[in-house]
Protein backbone atom coordinates (compact mmCIF):
# COMPACT_ATOMS: atom_id res chain seq x y z
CA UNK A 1 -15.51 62.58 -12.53
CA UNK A 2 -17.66 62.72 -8.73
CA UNK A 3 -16.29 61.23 -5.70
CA UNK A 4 -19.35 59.13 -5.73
CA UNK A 5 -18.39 57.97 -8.99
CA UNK A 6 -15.01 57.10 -8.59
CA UNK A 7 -15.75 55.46 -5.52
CA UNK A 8 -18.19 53.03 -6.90
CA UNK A 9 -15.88 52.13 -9.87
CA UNK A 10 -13.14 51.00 -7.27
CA UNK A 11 -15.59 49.03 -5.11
CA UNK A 12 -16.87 47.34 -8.59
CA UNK A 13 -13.23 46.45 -9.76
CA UNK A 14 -12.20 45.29 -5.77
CA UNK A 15 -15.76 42.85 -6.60
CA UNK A 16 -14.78 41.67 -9.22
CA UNK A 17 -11.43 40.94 -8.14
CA UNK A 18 -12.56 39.22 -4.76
CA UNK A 19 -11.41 41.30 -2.89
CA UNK A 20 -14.79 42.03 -0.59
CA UNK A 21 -16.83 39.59 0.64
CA UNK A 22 -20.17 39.35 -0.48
CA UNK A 23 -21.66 38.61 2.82
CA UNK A 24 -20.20 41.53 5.42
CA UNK A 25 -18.73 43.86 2.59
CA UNK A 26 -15.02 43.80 4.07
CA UNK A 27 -12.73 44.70 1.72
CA UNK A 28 -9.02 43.55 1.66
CA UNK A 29 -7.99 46.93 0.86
CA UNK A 30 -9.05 47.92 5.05
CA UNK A 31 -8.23 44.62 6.00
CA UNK A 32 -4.72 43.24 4.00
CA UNK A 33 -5.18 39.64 6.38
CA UNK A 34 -8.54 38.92 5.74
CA UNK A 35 -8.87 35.46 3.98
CA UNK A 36 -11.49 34.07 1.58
CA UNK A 37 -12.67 30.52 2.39
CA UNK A 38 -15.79 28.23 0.49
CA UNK A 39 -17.87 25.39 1.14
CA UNK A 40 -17.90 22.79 -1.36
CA UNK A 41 -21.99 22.58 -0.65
CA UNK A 42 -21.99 25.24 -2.52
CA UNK A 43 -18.81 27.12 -3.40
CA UNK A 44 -19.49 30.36 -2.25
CA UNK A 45 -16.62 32.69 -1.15
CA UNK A 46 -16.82 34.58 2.19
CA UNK A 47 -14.35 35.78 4.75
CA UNK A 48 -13.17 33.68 7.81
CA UNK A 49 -14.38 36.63 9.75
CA UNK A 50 -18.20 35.01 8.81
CA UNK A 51 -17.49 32.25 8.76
CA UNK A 52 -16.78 32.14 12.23
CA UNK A 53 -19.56 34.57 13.39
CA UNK A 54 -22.19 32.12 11.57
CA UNK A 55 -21.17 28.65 11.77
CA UNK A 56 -18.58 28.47 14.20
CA UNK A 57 -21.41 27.15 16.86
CA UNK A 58 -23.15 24.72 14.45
CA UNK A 59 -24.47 24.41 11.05
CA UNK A 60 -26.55 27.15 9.33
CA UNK A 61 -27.90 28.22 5.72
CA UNK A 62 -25.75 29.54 3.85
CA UNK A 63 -26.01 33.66 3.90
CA UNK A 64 -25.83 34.42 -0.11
CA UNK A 65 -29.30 35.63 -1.20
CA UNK A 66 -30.39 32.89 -3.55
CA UNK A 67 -28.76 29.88 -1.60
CA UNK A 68 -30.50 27.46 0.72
CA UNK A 69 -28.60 24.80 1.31
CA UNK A 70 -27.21 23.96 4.81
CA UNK A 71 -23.49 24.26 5.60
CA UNK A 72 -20.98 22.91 8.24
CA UNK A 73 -18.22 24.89 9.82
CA UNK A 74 -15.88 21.87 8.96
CA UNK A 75 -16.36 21.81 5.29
CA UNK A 76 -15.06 25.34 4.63
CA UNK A 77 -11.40 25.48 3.42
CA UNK A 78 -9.44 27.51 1.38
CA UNK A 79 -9.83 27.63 -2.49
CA UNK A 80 -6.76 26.07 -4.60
CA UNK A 81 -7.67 27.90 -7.86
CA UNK A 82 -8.89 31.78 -8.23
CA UNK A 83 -11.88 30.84 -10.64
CA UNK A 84 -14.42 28.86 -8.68
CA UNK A 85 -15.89 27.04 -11.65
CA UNK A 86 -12.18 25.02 -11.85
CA UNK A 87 -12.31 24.63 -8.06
CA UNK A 88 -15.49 22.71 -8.62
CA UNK A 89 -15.12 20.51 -11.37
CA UNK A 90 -11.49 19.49 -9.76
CA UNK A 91 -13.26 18.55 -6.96
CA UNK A 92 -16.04 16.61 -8.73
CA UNK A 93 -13.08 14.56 -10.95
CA UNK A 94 -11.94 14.05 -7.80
CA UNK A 95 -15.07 12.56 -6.10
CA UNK A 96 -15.84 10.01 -9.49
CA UNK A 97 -12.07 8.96 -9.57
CA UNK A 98 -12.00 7.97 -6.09
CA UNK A 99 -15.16 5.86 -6.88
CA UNK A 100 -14.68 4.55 -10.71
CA UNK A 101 -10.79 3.96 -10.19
CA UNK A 102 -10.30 1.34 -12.14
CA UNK A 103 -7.26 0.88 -14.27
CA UNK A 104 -6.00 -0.71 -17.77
CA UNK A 105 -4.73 -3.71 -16.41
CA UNK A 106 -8.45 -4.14 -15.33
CA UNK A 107 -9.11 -5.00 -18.50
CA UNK A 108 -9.14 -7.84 -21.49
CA UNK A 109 -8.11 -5.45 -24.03
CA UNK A 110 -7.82 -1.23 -24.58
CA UNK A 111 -10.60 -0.70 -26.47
CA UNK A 112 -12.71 -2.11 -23.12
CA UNK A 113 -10.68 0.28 -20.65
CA UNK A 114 -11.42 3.48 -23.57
CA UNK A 115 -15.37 2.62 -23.49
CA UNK A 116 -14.74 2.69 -19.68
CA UNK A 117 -13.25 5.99 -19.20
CA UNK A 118 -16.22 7.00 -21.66
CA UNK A 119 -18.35 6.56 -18.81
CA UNK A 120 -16.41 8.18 -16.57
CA UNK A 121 -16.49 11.55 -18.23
CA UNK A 122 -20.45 11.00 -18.76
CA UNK A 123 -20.90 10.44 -15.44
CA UNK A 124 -18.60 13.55 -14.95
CA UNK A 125 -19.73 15.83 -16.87
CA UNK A 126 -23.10 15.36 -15.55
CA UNK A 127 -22.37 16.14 -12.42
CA UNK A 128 -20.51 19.19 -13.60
CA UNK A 129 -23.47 20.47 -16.17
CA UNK A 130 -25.78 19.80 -12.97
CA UNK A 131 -27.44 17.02 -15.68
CA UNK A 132 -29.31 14.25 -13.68
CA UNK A 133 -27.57 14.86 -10.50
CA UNK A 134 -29.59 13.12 -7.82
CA UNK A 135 -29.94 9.78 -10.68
CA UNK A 136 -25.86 10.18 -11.00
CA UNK A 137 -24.85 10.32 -7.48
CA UNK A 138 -27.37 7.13 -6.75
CA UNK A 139 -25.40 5.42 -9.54
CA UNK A 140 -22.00 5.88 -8.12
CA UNK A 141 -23.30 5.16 -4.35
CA UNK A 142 -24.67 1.67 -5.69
CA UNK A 143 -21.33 1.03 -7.70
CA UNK A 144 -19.10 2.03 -4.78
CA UNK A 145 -21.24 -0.26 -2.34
CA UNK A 146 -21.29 -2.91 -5.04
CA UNK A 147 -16.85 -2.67 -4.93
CA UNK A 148 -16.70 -2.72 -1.60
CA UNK A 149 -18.55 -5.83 -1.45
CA UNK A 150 -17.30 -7.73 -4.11
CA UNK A 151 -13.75 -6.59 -2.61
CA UNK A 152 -14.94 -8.18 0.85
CA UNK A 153 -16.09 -11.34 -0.70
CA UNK A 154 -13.27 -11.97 -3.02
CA UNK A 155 -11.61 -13.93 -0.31
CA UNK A 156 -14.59 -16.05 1.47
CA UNK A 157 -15.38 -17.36 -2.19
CA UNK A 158 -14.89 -21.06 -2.58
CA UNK A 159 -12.54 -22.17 -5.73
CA UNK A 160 -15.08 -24.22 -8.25
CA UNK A 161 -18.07 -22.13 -7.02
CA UNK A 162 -20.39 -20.78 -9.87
CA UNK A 163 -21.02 -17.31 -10.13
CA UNK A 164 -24.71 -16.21 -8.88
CA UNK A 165 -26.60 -14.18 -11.20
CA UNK A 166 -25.92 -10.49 -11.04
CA UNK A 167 -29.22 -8.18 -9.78
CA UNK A 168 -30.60 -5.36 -11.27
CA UNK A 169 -28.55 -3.12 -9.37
CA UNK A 170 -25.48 -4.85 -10.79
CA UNK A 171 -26.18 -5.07 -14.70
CA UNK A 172 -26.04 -1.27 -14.51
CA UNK A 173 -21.88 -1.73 -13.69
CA UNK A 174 -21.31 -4.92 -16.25
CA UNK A 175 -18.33 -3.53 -18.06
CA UNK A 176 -17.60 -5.12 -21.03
CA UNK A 177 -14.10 -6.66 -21.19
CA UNK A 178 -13.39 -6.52 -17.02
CA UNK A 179 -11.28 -8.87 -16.04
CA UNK A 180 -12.23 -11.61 -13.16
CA UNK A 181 -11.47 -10.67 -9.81
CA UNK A 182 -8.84 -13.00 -8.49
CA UNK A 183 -8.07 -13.49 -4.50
CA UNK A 184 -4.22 -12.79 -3.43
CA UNK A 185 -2.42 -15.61 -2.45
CA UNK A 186 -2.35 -16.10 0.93
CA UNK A 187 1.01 -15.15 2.77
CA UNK A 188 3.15 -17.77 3.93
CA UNK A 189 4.89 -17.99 7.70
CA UNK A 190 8.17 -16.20 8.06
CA UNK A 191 10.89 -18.36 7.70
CA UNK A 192 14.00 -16.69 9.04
CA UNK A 193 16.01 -19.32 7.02
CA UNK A 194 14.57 -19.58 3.55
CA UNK A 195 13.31 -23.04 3.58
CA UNK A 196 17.03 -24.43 4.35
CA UNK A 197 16.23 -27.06 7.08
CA UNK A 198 19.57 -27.08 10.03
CA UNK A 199 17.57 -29.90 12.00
CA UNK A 200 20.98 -32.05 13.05
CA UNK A 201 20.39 -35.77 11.23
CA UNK A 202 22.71 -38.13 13.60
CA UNK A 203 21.49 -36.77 16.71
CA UNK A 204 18.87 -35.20 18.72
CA UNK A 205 19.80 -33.03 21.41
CA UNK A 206 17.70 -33.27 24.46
CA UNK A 207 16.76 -30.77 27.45
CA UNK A 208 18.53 -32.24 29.93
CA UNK A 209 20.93 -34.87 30.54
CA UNK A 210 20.95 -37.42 33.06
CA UNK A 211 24.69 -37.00 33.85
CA UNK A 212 26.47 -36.30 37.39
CA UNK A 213 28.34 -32.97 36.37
CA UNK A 214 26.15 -32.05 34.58
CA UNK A 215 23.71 -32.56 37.03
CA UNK A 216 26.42 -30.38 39.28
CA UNK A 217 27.14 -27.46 36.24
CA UNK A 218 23.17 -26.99 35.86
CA UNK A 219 23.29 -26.32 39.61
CA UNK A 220 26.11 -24.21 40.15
CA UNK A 221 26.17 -20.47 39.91
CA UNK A 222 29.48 -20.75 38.54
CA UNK A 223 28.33 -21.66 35.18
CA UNK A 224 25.56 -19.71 34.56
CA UNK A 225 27.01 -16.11 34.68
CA UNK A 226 27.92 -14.27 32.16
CA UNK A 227 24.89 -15.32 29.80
CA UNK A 228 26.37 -18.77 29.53
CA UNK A 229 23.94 -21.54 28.17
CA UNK A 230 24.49 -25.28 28.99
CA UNK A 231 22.48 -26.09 25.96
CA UNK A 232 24.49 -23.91 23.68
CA UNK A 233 27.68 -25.84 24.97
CA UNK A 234 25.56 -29.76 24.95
CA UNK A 235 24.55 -28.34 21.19
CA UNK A 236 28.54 -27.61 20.24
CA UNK A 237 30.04 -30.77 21.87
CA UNK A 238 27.19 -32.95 19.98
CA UNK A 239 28.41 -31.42 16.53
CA UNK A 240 32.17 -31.67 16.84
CA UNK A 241 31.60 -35.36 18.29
CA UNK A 242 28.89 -36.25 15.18
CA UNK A 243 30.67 -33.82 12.66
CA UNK A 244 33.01 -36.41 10.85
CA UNK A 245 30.21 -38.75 10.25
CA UNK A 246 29.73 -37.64 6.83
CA UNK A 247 33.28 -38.71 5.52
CA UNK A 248 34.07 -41.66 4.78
CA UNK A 249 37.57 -41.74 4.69
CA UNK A 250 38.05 -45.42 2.48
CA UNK A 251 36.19 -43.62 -0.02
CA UNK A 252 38.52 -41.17 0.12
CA UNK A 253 41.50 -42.93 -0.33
CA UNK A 254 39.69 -45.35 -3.60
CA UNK A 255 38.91 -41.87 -5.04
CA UNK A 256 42.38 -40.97 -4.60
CA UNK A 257 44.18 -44.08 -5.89
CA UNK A 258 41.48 -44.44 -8.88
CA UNK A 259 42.40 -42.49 -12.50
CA UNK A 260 41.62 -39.55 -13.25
CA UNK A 261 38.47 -39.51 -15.55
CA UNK A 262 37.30 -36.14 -17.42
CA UNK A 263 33.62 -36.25 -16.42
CA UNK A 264 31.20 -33.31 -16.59
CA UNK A 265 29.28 -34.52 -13.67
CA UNK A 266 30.27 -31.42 -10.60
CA UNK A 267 30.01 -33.97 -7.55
CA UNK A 268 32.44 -36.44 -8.88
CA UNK A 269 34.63 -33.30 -10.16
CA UNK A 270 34.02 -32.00 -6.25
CA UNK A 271 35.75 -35.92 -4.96
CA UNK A 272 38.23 -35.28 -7.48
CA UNK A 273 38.89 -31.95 -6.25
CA UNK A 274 39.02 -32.97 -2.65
CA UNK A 275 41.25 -36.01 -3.42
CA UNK A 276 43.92 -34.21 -4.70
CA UNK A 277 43.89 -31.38 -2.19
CA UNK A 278 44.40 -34.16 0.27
CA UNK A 279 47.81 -35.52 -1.60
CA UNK A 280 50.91 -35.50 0.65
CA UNK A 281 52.82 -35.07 -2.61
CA UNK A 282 55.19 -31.67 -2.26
CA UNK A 283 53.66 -29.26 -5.32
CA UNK A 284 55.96 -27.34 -7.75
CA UNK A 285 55.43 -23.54 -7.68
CA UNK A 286 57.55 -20.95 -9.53
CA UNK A 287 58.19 -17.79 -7.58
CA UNK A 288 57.30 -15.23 -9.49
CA UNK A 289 59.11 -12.53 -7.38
């Protein structure tokens, strides 16, 4: 076998393994860090090396002999998968899912969400097979504009209000069995104490006080050092002096003196439990040790 020949049988196998670029000719075999990026315009591989020299100082046609479509510098990356044709229909699923990303719970029943996801690969696949490609990506722009807006509008729509009658535009995205959009609650204040309400009920505790020392306490350095708080200590003193108001202590002592009746109900078992806690009587206990 010739030089020549040997020679071209490497440089075919190095093609068809990548390994040159079909723009400049580099091969990785003279140049081991030379990486291969594409363009998902039109998923072409060529080395960084051209893609710098060509659109690293704006946007240019792409250099493979056949291709005319325009190319940025920012939409060249890296390919995930060695066969192209996967790299491009992963992208593509990627595209319609972001845009037809509905889910099951969208829908009435699973036969509706089936016939949807039936769309979704038609839609798919015809942007894969290149089938009606300028009619499919007008479809999904109109349904994606069409979400957005119903998303935005969701909460400025009055309860009661009748629906308005969908446009042309719209009947195209009518799936059968979809589920009525329904507006999140809206969120309620932050209560840092649950609902529980600690508003005192036999007093109100006032800013200031028209009192002499107090008048004198408020004035005085003294006092006030430390972080100390004249209405933390007005707001103590009010609930020891108003703290007993809620016992009654006759009641007590009629609760006490009255027999003991089995009842299920847990406030008069509560009395009952509190009367005989209060019991001067001396109780037997058994040491166990």
């Amino acid at each position: 076998m010739s030089k020549s020949a040997r020679t071209s049988g490497a440089s075919k196998r190095l093609a068809e393994d990548g390994d040159i670029c079909p723009v400049c000719k580099s091969s990785r075999y003279l140049n081991s860090t030379m990486q291969f990026k594409i363009n998902p315009t039109c998923y072409h591989r060529m080395c960084d090396t051209c893609v710098e020299r060509l659109f690293n100082k704006g946007n240019n046609i792409c250099p493979v002999a056949g291709c005319a479509k325009t190319l940025t510098y920012r939409g060249f990356r890296r390919a995930t998968f060695d066969d192209l044709k996967v790299e491009r229909e992963v992208d593509l699923r990627k595209k319609v899912m972001k845009i037809m990303n509905k889910k099951e719970d969208d829908f009435e029943t699973l036969r509706d969400y089936n016939d949807y996801l039936e769309q979704v690969e038609e839609i798919t696949w015809n942007l894969i097979l290149n089938t009606d490609v300028e009619a499919t990506n007008n479809k999904l722009a109109r349904f994606d504009a069409l979400q957005k807006a119903e998303a935005a509008n969701a909460g400025a729509s009055k309860p009661g209000k009748p629906n308005t009658v969908p446009s042309k535009d719209e009947n195209d995205f009518v799936f059968h069995g979809l589920k009525k959009r329904v507006p999140p609650p809206k969120e309620i204040p932050f209560d840092p104490w649950g609902g529980y309400n600690i508003t005192p009920q036999y007093y109100v505790l006032q800013d200031s006080y028209d009192v002499d020392w107090y008048t004198r306490m408020k004035k005085d350095p003294a006092h006030l050092v430390g972080g100390h708080s004249l209405q933390d200590y007005c707001s103590r003193a009010l609930r020891e002096a108003f703290g007993g108001f809620g016992v009654f202590i006759e009641d007590e002592i009629n609760a006490r003196d009255a027999p003991s009746i089995p009842s299920m109900d847990a406030d008069v078992g509560t009395e009952h439990a509190a009367a005989a806690a209060m019991t001067t009587g001396e109780a037997n206990m058994d040491d166990v040790f």
